[in-house]
N, C-alpha and C. Protein backbone atom coordinates (compact mmCIF):
# COMPACT_ATOMS: atom_id res chain seq x y z
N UNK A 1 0.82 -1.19 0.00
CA UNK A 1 0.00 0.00 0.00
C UNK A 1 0.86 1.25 0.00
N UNK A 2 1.85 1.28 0.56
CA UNK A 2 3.03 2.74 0.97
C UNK A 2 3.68 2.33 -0.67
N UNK A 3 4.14 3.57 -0.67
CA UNK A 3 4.82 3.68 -1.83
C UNK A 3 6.68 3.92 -1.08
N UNK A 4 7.60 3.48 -1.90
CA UNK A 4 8.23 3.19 -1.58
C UNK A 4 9.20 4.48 -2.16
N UNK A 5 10.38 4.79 -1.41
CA UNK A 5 11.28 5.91 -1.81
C UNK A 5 12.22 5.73 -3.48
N UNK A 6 12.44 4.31 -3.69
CA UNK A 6 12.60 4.08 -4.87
C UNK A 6 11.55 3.78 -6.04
N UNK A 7 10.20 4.14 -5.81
CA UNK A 7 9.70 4.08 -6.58
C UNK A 7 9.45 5.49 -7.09
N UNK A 8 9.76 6.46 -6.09
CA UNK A 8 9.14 7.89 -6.35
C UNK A 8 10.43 8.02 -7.14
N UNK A 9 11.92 7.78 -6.49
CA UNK A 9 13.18 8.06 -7.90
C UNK A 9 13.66 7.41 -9.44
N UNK A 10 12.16 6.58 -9.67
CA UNK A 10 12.36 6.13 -11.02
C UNK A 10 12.49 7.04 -11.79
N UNK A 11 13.28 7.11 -13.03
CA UNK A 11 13.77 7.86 -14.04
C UNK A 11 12.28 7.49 -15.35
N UNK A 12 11.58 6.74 -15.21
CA UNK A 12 10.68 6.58 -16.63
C UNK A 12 11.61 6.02 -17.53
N UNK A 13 12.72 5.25 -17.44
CA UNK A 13 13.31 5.02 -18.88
C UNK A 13 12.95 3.69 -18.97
N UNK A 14 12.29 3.19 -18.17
CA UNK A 14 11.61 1.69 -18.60
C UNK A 14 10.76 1.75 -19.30
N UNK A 15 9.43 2.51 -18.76
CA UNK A 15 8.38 2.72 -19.45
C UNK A 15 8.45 3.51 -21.16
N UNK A 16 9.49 4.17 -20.75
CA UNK A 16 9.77 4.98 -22.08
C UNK A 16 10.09 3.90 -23.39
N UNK A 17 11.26 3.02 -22.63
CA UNK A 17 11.98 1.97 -23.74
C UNK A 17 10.31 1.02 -24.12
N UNK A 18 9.42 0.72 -22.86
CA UNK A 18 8.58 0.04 -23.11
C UNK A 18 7.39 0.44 -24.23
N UNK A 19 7.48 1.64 -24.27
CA UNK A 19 6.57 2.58 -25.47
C UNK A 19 7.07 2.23 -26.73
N UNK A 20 8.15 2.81 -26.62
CA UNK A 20 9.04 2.44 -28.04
C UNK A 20 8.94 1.45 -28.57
N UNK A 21 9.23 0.27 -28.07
CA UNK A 21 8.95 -1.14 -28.59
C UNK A 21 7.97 -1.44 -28.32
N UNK A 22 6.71 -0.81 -27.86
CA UNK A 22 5.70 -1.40 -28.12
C UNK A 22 5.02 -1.32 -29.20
N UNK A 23 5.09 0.36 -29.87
CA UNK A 23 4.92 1.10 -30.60
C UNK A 23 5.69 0.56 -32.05
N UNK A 24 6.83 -0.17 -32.05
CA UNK A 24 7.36 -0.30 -33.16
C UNK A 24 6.81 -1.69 -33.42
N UNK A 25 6.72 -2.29 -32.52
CA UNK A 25 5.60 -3.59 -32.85
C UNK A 25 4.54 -3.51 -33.58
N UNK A 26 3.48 -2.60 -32.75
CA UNK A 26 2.26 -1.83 -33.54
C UNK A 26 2.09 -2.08 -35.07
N UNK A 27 3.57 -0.44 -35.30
CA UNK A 27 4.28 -0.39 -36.73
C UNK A 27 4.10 -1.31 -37.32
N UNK A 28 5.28 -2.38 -36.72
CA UNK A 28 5.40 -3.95 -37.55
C UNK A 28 4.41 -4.30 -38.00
N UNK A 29 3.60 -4.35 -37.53
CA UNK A 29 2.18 -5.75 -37.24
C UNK A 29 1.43 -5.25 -38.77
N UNK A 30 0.83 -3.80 -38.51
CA UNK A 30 0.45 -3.00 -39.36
C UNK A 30 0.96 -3.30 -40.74
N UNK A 31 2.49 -3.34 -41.46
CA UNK A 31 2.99 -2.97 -42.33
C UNK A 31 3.16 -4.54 -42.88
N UNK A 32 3.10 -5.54 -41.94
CA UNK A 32 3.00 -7.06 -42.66
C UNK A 32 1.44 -7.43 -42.83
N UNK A 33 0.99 -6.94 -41.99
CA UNK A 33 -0.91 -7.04 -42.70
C UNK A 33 -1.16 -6.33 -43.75
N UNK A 34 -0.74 -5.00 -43.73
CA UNK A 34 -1.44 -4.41 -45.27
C UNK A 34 -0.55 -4.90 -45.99
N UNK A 35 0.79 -5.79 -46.13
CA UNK A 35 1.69 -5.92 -47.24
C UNK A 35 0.93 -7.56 -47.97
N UNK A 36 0.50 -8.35 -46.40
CA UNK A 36 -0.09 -9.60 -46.68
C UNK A 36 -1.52 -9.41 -47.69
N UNK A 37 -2.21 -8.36 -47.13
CA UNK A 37 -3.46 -8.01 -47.88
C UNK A 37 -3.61 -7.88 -49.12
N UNK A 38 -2.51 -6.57 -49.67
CA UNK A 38 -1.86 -6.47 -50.44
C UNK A 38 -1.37 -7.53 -52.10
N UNK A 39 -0.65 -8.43 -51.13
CA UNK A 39 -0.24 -9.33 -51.67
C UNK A 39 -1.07 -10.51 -52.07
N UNK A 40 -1.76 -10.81 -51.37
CA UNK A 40 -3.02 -11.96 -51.47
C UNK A 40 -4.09 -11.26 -52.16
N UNK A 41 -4.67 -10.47 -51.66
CA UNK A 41 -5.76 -9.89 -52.53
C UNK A 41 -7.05 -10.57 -52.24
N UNK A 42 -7.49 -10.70 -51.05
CA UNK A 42 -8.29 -11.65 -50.62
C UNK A 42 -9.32 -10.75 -51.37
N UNK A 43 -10.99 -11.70 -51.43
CA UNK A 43 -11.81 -11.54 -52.20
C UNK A 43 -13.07 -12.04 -51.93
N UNK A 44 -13.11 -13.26 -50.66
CA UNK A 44 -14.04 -13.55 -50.52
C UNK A 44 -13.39 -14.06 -48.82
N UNK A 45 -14.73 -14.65 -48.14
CA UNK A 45 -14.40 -15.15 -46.55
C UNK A 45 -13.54 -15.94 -46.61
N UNK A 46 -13.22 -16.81 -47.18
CA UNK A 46 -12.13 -18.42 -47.23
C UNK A 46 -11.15 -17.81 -47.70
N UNK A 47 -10.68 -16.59 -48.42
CA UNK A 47 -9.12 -15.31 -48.26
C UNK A 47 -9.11 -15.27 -47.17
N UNK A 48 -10.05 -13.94 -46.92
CA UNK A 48 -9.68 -13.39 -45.16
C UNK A 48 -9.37 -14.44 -44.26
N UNK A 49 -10.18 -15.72 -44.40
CA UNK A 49 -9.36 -16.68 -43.26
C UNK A 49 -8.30 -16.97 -42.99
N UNK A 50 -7.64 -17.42 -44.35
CA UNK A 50 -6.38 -18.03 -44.49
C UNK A 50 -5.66 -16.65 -44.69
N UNK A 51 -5.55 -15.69 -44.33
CA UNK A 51 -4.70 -14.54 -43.86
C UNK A 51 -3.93 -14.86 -42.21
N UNK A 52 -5.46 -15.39 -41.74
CA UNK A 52 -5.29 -15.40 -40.12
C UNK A 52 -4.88 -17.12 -39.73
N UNK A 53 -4.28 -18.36 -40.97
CA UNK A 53 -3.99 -19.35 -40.68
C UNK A 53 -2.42 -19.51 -40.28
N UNK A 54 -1.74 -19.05 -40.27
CA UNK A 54 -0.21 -19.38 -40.19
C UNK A 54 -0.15 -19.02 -38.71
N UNK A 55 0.55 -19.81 -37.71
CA UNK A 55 0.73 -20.12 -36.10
C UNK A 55 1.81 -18.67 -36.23
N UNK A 56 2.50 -18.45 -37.20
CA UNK A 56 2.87 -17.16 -36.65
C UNK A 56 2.41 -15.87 -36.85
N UNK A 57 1.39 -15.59 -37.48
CA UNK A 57 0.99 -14.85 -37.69
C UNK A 57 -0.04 -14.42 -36.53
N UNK A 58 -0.54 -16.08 -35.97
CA UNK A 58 -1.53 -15.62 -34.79
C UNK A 58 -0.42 -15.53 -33.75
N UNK A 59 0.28 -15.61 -33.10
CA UNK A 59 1.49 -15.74 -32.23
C UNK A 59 1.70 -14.00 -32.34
N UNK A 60 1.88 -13.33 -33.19
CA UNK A 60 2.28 -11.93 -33.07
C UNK A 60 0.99 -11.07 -33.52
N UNK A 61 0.07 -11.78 -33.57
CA UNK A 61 -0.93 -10.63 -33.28
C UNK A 61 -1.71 -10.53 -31.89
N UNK A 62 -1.31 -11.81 -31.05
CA UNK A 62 -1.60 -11.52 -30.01
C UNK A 62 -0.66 -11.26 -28.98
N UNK A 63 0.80 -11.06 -29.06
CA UNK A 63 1.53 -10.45 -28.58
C UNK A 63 1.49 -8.70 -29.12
N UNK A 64 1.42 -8.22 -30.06
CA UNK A 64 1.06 -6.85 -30.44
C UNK A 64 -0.15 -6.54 -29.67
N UNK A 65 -1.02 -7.63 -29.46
CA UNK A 65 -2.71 -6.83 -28.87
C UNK A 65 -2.25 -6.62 -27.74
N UNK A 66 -1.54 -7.74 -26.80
CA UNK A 66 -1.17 -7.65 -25.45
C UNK A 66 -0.11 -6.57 -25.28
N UNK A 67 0.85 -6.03 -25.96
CA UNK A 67 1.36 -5.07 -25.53
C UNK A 67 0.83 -3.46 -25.75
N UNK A 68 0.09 -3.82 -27.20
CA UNK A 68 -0.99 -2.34 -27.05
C UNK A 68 -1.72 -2.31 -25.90
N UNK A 69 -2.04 -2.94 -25.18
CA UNK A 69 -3.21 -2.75 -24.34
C UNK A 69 -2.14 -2.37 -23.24
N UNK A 70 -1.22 -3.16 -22.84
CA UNK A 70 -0.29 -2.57 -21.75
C UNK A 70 0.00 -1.36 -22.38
N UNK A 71 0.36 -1.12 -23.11
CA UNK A 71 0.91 0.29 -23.51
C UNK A 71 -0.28 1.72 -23.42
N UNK A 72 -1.46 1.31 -23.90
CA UNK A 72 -2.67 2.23 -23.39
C UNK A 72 -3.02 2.27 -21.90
N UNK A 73 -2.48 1.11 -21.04
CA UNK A 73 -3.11 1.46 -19.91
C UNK A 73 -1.70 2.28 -19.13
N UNK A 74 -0.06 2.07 -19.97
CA UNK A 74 0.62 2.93 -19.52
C UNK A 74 0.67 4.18 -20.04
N UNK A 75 -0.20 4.72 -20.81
CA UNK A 75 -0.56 5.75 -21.45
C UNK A 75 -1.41 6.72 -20.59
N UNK A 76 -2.77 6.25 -20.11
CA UNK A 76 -3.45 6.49 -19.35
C UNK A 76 -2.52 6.91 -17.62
N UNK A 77 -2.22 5.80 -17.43
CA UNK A 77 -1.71 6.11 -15.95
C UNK A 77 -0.86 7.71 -15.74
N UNK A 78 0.23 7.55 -17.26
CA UNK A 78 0.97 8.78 -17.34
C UNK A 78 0.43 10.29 -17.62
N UNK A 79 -0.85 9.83 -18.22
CA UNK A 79 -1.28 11.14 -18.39
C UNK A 79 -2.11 11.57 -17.54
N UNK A 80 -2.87 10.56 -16.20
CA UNK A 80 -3.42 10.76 -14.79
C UNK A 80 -2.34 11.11 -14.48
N UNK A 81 -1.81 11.14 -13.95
CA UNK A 81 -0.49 11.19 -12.66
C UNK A 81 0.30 13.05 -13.26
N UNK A 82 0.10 12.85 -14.77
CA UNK A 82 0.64 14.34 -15.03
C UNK A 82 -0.35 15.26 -14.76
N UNK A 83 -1.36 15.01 -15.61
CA UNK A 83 -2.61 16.10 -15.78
C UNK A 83 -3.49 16.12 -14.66
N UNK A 84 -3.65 15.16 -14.22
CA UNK A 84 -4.94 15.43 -13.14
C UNK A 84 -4.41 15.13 -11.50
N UNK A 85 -4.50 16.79 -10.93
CA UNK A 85 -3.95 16.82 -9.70
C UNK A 85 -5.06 16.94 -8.56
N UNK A 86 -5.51 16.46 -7.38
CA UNK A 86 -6.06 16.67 -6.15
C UNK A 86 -5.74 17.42 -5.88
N UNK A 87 -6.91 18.66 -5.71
CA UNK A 87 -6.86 19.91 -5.30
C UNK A 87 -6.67 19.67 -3.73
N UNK A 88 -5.63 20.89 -3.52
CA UNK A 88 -5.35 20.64 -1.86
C UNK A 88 -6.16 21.45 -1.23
């Protein structure tokens, strides 16, 4: 429950590095789906499926979902903790 004296002297360069690469993941994810789309040219439902059949393709889209979502809820926290102060 207490917050601890080393938590108040964190520098943010975790969270920061953690943005970055979460963010370039994002990027990634993005730029091999529209390239896959792209490339296939799906056209009917039995395309779009087999977009989403290869074990790696599902493997990194649910590591990209899971770190967007960490990354929005470290988004949120940072911009509570900056912007919104308890009036004394």
């Amino acid at each position: 429950m207490g917050v601890s004296a080393k938590d108040k002297l964190r520098s943010g360069t975790r969270e920061w590095v953690f943005q970055r690469v979460a963010n370039f993941l994002i990027c990634l994810w993005a730029i091999t789906f529209i390239t896959t789309v792209l490339l296939q040219a799906p056209t009917d439902m039995e395309s779009w499926r087999a977009l989403f059949v290869p074990m790696w393709f599902k493997l990194f889209s649910t590591l990209v979902l899971l770190f967007a979502g960490l990354n929005s809820m470290l988004a949120g926290w940072q911009i509570g903790t900056d912007y919104i102060k308890v009036p004394a």
